[in-house]
C-alpha atoms as a PDB file:
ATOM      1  CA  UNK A   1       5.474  18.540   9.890  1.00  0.00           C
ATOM      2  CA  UNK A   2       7.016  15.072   8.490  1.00  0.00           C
ATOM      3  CA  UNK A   3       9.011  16.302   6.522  1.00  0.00           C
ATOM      4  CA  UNK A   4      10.370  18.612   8.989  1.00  0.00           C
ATOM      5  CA  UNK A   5      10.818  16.074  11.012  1.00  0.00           C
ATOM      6  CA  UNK A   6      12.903  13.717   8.366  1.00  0.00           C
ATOM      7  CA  UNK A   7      14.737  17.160   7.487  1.00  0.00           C
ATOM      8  CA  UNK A   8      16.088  17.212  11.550  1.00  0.00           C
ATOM      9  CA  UNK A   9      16.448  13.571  11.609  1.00  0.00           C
ATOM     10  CA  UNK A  10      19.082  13.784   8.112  1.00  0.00           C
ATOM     11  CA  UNK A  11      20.920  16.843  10.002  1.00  0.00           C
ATOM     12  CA  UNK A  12      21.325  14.759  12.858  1.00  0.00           C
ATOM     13  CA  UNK A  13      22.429  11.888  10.897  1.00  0.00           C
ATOM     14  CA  UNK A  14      24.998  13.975   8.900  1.00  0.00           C
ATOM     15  CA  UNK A  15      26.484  15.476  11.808  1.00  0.00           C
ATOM     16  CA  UNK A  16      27.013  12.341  13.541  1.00  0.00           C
ATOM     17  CA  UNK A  17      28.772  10.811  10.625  1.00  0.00           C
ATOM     18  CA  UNK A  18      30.330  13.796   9.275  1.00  0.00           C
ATOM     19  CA  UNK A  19      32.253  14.036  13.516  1.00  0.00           C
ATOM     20  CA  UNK A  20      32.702  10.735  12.824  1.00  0.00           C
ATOM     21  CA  UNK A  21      34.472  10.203   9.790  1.00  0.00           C
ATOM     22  CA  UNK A  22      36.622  13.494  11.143  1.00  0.00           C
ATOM     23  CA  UNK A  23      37.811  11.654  14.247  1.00  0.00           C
ATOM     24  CA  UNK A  24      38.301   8.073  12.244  1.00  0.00           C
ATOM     25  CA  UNK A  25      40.704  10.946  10.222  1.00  0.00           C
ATOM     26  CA  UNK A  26      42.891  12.362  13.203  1.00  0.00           C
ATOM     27  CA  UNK A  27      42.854   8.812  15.611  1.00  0.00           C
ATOM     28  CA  UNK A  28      42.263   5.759  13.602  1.00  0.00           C
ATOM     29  CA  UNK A  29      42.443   2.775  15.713  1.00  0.00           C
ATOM     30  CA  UNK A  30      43.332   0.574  12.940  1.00  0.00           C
ATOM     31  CA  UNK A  31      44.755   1.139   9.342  1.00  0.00           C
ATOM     32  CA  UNK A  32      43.012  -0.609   6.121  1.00  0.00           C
ATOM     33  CA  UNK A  33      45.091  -3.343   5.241  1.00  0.00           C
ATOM     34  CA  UNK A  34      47.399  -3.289   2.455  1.00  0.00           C
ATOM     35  CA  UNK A  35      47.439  -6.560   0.176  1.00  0.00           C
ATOM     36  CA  UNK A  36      46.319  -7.129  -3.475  1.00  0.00           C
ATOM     37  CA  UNK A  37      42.591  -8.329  -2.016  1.00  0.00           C
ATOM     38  CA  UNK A  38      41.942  -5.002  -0.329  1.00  0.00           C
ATOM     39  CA  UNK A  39      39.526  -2.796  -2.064  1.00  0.00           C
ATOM     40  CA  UNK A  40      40.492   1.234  -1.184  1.00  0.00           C
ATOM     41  CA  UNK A  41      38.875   3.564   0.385  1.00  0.00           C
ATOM     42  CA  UNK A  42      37.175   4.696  -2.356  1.00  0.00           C
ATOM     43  CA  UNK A  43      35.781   1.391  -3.445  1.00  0.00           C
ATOM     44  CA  UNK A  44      34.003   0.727   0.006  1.00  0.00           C
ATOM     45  CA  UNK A  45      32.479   3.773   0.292  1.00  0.00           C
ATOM     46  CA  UNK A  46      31.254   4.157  -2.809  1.00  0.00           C
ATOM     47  CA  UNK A  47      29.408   0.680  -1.711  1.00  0.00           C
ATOM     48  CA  UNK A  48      28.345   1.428   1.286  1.00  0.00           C
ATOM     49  CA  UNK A  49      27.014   4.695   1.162  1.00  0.00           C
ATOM     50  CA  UNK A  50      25.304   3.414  -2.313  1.00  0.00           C
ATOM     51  CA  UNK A  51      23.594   0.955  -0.375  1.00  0.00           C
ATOM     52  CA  UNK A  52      22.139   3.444   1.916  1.00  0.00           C
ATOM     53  CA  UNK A  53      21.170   5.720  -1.269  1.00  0.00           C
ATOM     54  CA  UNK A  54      19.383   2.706  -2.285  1.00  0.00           C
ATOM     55  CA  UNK A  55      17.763   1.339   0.769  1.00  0.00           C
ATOM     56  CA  UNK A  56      16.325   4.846   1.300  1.00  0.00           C
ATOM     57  CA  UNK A  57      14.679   5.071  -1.705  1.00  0.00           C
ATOM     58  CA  UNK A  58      12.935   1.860  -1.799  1.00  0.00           C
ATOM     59  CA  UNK A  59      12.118   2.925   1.787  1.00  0.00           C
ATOM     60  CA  UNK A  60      10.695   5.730   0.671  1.00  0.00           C
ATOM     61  CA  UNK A  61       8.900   4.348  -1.894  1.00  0.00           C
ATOM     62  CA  UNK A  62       7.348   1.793  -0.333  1.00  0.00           C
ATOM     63  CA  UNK A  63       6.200   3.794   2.769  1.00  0.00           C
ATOM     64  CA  UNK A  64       6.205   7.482   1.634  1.00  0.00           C
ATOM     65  CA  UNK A  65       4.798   8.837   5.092  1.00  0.00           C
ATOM     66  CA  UNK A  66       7.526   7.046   6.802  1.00  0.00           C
ATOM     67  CA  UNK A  67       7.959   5.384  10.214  1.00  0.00           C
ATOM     68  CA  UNK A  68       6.690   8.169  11.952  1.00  0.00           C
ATOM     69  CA  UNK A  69       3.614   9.023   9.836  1.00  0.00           C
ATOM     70  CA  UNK A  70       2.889   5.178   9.886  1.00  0.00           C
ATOM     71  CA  UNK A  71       2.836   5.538  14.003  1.00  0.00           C
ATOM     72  CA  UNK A  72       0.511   8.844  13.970  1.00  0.00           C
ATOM     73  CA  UNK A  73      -2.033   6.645  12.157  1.00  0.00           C
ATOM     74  CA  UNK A  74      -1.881   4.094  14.361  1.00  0.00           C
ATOM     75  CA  UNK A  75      -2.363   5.985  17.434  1.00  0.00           C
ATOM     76  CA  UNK A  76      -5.045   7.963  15.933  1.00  0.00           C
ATOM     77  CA  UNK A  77      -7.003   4.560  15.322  1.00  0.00           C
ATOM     78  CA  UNK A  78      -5.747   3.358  19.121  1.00  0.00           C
ATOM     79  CA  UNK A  79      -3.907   0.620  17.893  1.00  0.00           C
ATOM     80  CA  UNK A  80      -1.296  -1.622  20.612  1.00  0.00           C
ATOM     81  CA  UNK A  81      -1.447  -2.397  23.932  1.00  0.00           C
ATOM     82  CA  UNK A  82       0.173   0.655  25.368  1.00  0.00           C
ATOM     83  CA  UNK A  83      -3.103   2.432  24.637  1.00  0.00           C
ATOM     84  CA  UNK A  84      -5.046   0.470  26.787  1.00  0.00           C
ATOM     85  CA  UNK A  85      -2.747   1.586  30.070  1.00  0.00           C
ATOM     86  CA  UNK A  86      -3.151   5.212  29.832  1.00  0.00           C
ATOM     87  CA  UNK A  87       0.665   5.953  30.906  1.00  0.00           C
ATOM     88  CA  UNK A  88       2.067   9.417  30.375  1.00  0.00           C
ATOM     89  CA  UNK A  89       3.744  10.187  27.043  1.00  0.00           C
ATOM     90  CA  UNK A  90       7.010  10.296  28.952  1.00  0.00           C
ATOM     91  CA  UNK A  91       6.785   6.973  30.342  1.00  0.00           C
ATOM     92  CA  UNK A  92       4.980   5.670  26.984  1.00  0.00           C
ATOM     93  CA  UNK A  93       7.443   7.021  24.878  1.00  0.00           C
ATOM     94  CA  UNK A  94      10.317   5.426  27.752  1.00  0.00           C
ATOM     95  CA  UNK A  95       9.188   2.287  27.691  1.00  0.00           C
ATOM     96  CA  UNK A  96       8.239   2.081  23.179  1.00  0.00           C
ATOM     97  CA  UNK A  97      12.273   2.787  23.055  1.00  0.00           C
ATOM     98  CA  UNK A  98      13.165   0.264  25.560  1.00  0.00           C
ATOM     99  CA  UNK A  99      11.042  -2.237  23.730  1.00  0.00           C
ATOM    100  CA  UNK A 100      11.911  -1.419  20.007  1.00  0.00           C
ATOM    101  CA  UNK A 101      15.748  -1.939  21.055  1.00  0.00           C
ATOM    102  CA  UNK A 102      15.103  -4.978  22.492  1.00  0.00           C
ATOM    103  CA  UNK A 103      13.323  -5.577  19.514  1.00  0.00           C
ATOM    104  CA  UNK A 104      16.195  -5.126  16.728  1.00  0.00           C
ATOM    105  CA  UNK A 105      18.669  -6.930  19.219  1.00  0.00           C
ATOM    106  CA  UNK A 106      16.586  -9.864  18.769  1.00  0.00           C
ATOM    107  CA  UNK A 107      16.063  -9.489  15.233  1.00  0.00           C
ATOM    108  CA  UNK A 108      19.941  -9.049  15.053  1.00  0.00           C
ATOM    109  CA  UNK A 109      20.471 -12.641  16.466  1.00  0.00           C
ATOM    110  CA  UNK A 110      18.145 -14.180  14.512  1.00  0.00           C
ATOM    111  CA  UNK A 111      19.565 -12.549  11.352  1.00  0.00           C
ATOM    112  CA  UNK A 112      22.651 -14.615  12.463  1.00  0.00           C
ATOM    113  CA  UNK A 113      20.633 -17.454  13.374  1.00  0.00           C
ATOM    114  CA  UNK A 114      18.225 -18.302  10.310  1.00  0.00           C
ATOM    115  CA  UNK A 115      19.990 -18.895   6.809  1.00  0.00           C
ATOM    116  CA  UNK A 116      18.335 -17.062   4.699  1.00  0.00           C
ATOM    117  CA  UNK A 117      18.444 -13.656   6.848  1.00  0.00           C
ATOM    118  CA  UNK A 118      22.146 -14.644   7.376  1.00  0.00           C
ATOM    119  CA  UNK A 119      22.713 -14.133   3.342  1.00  0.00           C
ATOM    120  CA  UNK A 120      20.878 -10.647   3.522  1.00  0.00           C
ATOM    121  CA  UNK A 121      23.012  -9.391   6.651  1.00  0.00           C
ATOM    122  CA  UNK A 122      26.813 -10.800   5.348  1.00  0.00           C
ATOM    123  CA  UNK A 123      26.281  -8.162   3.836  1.00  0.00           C
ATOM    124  CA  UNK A 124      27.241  -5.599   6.394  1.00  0.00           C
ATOM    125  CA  UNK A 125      29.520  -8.643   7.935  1.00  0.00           C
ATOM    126  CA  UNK A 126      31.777  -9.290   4.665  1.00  0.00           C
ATOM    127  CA  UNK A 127      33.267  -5.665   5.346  1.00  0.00           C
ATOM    128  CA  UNK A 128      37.212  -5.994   6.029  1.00  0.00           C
ATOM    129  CA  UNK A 129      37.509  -3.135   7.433  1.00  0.00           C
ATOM    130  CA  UNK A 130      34.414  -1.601   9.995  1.00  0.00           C
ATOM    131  CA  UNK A 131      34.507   2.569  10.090  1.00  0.00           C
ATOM    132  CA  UNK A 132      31.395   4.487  10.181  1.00  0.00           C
ATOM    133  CA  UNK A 133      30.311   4.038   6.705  1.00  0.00           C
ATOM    134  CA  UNK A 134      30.417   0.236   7.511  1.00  0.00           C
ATOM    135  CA  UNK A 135      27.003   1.113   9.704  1.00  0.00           C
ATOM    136  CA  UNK A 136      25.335   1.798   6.197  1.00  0.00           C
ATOM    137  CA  UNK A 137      26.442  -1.110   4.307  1.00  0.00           C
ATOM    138  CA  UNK A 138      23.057  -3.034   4.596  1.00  0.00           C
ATOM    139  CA  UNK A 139      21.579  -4.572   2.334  1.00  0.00           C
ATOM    140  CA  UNK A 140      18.314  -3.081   0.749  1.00  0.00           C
ATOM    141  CA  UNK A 141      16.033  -5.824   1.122  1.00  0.00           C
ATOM    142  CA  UNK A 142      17.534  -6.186   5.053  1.00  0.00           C
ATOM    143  CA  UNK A 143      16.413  -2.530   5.627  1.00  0.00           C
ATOM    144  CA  UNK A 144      12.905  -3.670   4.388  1.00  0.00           C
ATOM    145  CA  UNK A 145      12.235  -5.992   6.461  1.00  0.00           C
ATOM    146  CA  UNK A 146      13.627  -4.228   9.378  1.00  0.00           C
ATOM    147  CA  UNK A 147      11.045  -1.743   8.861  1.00  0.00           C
ATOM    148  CA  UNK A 148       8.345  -4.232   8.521  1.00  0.00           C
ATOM    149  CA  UNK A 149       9.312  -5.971  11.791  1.00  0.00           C
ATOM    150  CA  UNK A 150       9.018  -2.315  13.084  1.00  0.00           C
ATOM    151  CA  UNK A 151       5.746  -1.408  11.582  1.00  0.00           C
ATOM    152  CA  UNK A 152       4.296  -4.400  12.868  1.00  0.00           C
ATOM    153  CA  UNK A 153       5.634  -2.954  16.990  1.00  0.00           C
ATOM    154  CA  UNK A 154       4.221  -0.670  16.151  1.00  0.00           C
ATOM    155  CA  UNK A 155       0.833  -1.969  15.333  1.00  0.00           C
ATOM    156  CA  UNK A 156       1.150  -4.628  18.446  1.00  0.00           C
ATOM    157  CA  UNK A 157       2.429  -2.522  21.310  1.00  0.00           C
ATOM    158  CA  UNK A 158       1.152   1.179  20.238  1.00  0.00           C
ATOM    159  CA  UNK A 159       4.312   2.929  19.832  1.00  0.00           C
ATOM    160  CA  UNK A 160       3.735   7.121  19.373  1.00  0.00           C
ATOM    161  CA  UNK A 161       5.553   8.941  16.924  1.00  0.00           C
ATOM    162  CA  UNK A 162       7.311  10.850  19.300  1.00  0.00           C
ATOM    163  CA  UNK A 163       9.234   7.275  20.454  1.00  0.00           C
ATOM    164  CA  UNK A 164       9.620   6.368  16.890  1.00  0.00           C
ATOM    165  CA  UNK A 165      11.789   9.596  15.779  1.00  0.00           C
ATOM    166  CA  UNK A 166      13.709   9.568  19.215  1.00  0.00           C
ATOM    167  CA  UNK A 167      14.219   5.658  18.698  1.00  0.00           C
ATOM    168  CA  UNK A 168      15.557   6.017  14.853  1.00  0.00           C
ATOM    169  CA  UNK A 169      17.530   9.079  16.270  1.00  0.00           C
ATOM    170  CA  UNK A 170      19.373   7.154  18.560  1.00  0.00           C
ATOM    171  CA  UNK A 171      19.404   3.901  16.274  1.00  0.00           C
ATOM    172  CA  UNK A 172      21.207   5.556  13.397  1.00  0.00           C
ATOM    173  CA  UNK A 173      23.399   7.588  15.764  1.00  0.00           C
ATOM    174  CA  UNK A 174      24.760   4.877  18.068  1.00  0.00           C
ATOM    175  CA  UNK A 175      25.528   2.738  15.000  1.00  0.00           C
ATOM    176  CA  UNK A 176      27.989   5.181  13.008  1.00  0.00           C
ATOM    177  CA  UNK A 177      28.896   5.569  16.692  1.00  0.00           C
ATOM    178  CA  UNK A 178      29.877   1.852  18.039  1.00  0.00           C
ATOM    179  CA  UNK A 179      30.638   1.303  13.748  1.00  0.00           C
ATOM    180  CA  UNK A 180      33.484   4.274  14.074  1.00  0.00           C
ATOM    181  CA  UNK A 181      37.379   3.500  13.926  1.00  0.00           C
ATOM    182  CA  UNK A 182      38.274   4.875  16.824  1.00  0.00           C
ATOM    183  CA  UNK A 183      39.390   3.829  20.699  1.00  0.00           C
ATOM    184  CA  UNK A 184      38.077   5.389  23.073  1.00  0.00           C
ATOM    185  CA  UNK A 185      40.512   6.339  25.994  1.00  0.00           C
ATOM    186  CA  UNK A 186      40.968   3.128  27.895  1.00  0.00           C
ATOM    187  CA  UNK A 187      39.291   4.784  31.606  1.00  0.00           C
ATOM    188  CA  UNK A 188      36.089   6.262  29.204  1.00  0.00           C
ATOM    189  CA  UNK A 189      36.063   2.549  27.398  1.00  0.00           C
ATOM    190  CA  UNK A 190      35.859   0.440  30.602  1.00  0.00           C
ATOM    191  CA  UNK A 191      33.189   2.503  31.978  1.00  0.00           C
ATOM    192  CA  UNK A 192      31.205   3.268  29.286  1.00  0.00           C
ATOM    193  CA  UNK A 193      31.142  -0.698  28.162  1.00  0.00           C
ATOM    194  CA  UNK A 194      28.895  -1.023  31.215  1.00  0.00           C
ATOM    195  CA  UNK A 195      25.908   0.820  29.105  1.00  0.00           C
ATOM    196  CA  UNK A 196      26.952   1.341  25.827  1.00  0.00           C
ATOM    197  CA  UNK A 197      28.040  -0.731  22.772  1.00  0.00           C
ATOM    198  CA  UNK A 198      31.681   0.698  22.576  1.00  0.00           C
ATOM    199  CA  UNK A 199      33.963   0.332  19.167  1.00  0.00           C
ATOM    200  CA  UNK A 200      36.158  -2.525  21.239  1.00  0.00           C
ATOM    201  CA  UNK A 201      33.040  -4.302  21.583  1.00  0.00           C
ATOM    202  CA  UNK A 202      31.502  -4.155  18.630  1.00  0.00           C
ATOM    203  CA  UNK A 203      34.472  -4.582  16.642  1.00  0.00           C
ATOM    204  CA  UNK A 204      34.345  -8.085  18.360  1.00  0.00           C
ATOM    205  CA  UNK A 205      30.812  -8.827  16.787  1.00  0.00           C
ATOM    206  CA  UNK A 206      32.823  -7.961  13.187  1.00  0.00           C
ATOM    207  CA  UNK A 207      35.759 -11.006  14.157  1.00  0.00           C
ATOM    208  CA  UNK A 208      35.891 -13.620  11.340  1.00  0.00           C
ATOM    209  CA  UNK A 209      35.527 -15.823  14.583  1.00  0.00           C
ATOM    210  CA  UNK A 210      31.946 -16.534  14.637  1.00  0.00           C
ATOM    211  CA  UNK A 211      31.988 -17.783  18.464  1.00  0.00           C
ATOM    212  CA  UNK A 212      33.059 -14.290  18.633  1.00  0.00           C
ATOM    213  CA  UNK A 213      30.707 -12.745  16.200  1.00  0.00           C
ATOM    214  CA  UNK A 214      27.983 -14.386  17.417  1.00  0.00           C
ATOM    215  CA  UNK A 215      28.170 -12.146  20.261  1.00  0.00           C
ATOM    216  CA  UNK A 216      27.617  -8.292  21.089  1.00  0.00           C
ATOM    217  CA  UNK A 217      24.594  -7.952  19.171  1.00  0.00           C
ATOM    218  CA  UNK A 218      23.185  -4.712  20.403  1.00  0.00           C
ATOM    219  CA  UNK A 219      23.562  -1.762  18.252  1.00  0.00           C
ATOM    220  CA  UNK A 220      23.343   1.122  21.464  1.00  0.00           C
ATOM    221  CA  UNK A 221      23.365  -0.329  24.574  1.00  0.00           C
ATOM    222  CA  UNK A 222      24.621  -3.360  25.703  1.00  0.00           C
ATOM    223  CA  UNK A 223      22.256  -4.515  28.575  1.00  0.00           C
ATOM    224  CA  UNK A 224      20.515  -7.017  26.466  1.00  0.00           C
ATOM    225  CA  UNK A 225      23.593  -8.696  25.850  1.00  0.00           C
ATOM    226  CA  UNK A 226      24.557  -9.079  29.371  1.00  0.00           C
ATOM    227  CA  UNK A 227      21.114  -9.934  30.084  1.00  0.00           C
ATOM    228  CA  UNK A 228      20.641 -12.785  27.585  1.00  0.00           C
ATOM    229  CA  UNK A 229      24.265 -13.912  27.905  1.00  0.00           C
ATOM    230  CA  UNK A 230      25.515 -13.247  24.375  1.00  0.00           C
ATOM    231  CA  UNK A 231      28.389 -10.834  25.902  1.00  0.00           C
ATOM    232  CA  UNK A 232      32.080 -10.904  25.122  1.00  0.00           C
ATOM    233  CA  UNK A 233      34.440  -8.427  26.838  1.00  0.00           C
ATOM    234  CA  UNK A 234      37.581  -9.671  24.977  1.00  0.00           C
ATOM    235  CA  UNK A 235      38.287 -11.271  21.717  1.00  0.00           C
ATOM    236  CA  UNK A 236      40.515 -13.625  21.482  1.00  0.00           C
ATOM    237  CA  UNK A 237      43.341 -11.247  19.271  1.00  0.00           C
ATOM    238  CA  UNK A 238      43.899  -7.752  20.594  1.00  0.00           C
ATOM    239  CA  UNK A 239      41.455  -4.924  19.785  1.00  0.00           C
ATOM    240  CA  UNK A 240      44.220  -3.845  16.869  1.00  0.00           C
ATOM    241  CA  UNK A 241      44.531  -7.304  15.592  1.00  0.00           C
ATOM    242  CA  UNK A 242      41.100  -8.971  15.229  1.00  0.00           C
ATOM    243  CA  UNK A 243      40.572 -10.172  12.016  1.00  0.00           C
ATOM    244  CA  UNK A 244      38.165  -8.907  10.020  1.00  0.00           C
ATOM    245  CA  UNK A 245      34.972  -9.217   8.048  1.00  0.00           C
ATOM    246  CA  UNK A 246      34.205 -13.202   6.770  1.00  0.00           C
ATOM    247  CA  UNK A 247      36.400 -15.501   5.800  1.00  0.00           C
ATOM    248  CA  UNK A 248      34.663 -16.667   2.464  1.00  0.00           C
ATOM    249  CA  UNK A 249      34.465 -13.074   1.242  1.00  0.00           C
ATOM    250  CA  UNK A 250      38.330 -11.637   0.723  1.00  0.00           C
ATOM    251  CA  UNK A 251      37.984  -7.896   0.640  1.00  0.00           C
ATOM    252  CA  UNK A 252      38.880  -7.751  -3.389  1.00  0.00           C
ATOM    253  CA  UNK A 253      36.191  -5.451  -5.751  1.00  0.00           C
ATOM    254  CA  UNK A 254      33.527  -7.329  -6.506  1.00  0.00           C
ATOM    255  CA  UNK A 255      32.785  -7.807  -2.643  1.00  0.00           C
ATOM    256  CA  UNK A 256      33.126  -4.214  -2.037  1.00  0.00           C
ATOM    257  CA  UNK A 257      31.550  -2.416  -4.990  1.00  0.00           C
ATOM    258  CA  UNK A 258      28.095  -1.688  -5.179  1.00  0.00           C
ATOM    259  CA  UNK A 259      27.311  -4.497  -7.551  1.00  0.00           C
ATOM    260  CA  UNK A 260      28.880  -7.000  -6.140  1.00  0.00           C
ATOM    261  CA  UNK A 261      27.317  -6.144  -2.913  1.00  0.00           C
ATOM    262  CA  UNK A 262      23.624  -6.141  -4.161  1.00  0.00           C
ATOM    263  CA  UNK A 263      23.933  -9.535  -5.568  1.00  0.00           C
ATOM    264  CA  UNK A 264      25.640 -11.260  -2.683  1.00  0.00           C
ATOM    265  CA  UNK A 265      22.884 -12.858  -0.873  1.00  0.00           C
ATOM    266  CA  UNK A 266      21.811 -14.389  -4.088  1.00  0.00           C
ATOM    267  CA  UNK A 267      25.247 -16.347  -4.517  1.00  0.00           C
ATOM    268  CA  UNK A 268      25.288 -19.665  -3.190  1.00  0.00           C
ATOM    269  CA  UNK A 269      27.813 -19.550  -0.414  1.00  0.00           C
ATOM    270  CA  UNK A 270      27.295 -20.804   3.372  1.00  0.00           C
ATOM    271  CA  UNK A 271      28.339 -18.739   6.445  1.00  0.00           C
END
C-alpha cells in the first residue's frame, strides 16, 4: 500500500513539474541572464535536480517506510494530542495540514534566522535564476532535518497518514508551483495573492535584498505571512528586474554544479 502510495505521490510530482517546466517554455517571465558568471541551463539543472536525487536517497535510507508509514505507526500506538479529542478524520486530517504548514513556515524563518541553518538553506537561496527546478535545489542535510522536525509533529500532535500524503502532496506541488517562471495574468495574480504564494511573491523572498528576502516565507499559502507580519506585496525593483539569488555567491560553476553545491554550507562565508 506504501509504495503505492509513493508511486501516486512521484506521478503527481512529475506532472506538476513536467506542466511546469512546459509553461516556464512558452511564457517565461524572465530570461537567464547572459554574462561570463552565469552558469547555463544545463549546469543548474544538473544541480538541482542532483540534489533532489540525493536528498531522496538518504531519505530513503534513513526512513525506508517513509513519512507516511512513520504516521501509521504512530497512530496505531495513539501517539499526539489529536488522539485524545476524538475529531472526525476530516476535521483531523483539516486541522494536521493546517498545523504542519504552519509548521515549515516557521521552520522557514528560522532557517533564515539561526546561522548555521542559514548555511544549509543558501543553498536553495544562491540560485540566480528561480524556475521550478529551483524548488529542488535543497540541500541534503536541509531535507533531513525537515523531516525530523516533521516526524517529531507527528509524534506531538498525532498527525494520520492520510494528512501526511495530502500535506507532502500539496507541499511539493505548491513549491514547483510559486518556484515556476511564469506571471500569472495580472487580474488572476491580485486575487489569488490573497491565499496563495504567487511567483511575484515569492520571487520577492529570492531578492538579493534581504529586508526583502526576509519576507514571504510560506511555501503554499500566504496567510501566515499576513498573519505574523512578514508580508511584502512589492519589491522594491519591478517583478522583471529583482535581482537575484545572494550577493556573495555570483552564479559562475562551482556555485551551480552539483559539487559545488554540496559543499557550500561547509565554506566559511556569512549571509
Amino acid at each position: 500500500m506504501i509504495d503505492d502510495i509513493a508511486a501516486i505521490r512521484l506521478g503527481i510530482f512529475l506532472t506538476i513539474l513536467a506542466l511546469m517546466i512546459s509553461l516556464e517554455s512558452l511564457f517565461p517571465a524572465r530570461q537567464l541572464a547572459k554574462n561570463p558568471q552565469t552558469a547555463s541551463m544545463l549546469t543548474r539543472w544538473i544541480g538541482n535536480f542532483g540534489l533532489l536525487i540525493i536528498a531522496s536517497v538518504m531519505a530513503r535510507l534513513l526512513l525506508p517506510l517513509g513519512l507516511t508509514g512513520f504516521a501509521v505507526y504512530t497512530s496505531q500506538m495513539q501517539w499526539g494530542f489529536l488522539h485524545t479529542l476524538e475529531l472526525p478524520l476530516w476535521l483531523t486530517i483539516g486541522v494536521s495540514v493546517l498545523l504542519l504548514d504552519m509548521l515549515i513556515y516557521w521552520q522557514h524563518r528560522l532557517l533564515h534566522r539561526i546561522p548555521l541553518l542559514w548555511r544549509l538553506h543558501k543553498v536553495h537561496h544562491a540560485d540566480r535564476h528561480v524556475d521550478s527546478s529551483t524548488a529542488l535545489r535543497f540541500h541534503p542535510i536541509e531535507i533531513i532535518a525537515s523531516i525530523g522536525i516533521k516526524a517529531l509533529a507527528i509524534i506531538v500532535i498525532g498527525i494520520p497518514a492520510e494528512a501526511v500524503i495530502l500535506f507532502e502532496i500539496l507541499l511539493n506541488g505548491f513549491a514547483i508551483f510559486n518556484h515556476a517562471n511564469i506571471r500569472l495574468p495580472q487580474p488572476i495574480e491580485k486575487a489569488a495573492r490573497y491565499v496563495l504564494v504567487t511567483q511575484a511573491l515569492h520571487r520577492i523572498h529570492h531578492s538579493q535584498i534581504m529586508a526583502e528576502s526576509n519576507t514571504n516565507f510560506g511555501f503554499s499559502v500566504i496567510w501566515w505571512d499576513r498573519l505574523f507580519g512578514t508580508y511584502t506585496a512589492v519589491a522594491s525593483k519591478p517583478d522583471d528586474s529583482i535581482d537575484i539569488g545572494l550577493t556573495d555567491y555570483p552564479n559562475v560553476k562551482q556555485n551551480a554544479w552539483l559539487t559545488g553545491l554540496l559543499w557550500m554550507p561547509f565554506k566559511h562565508k556569512k549571509p
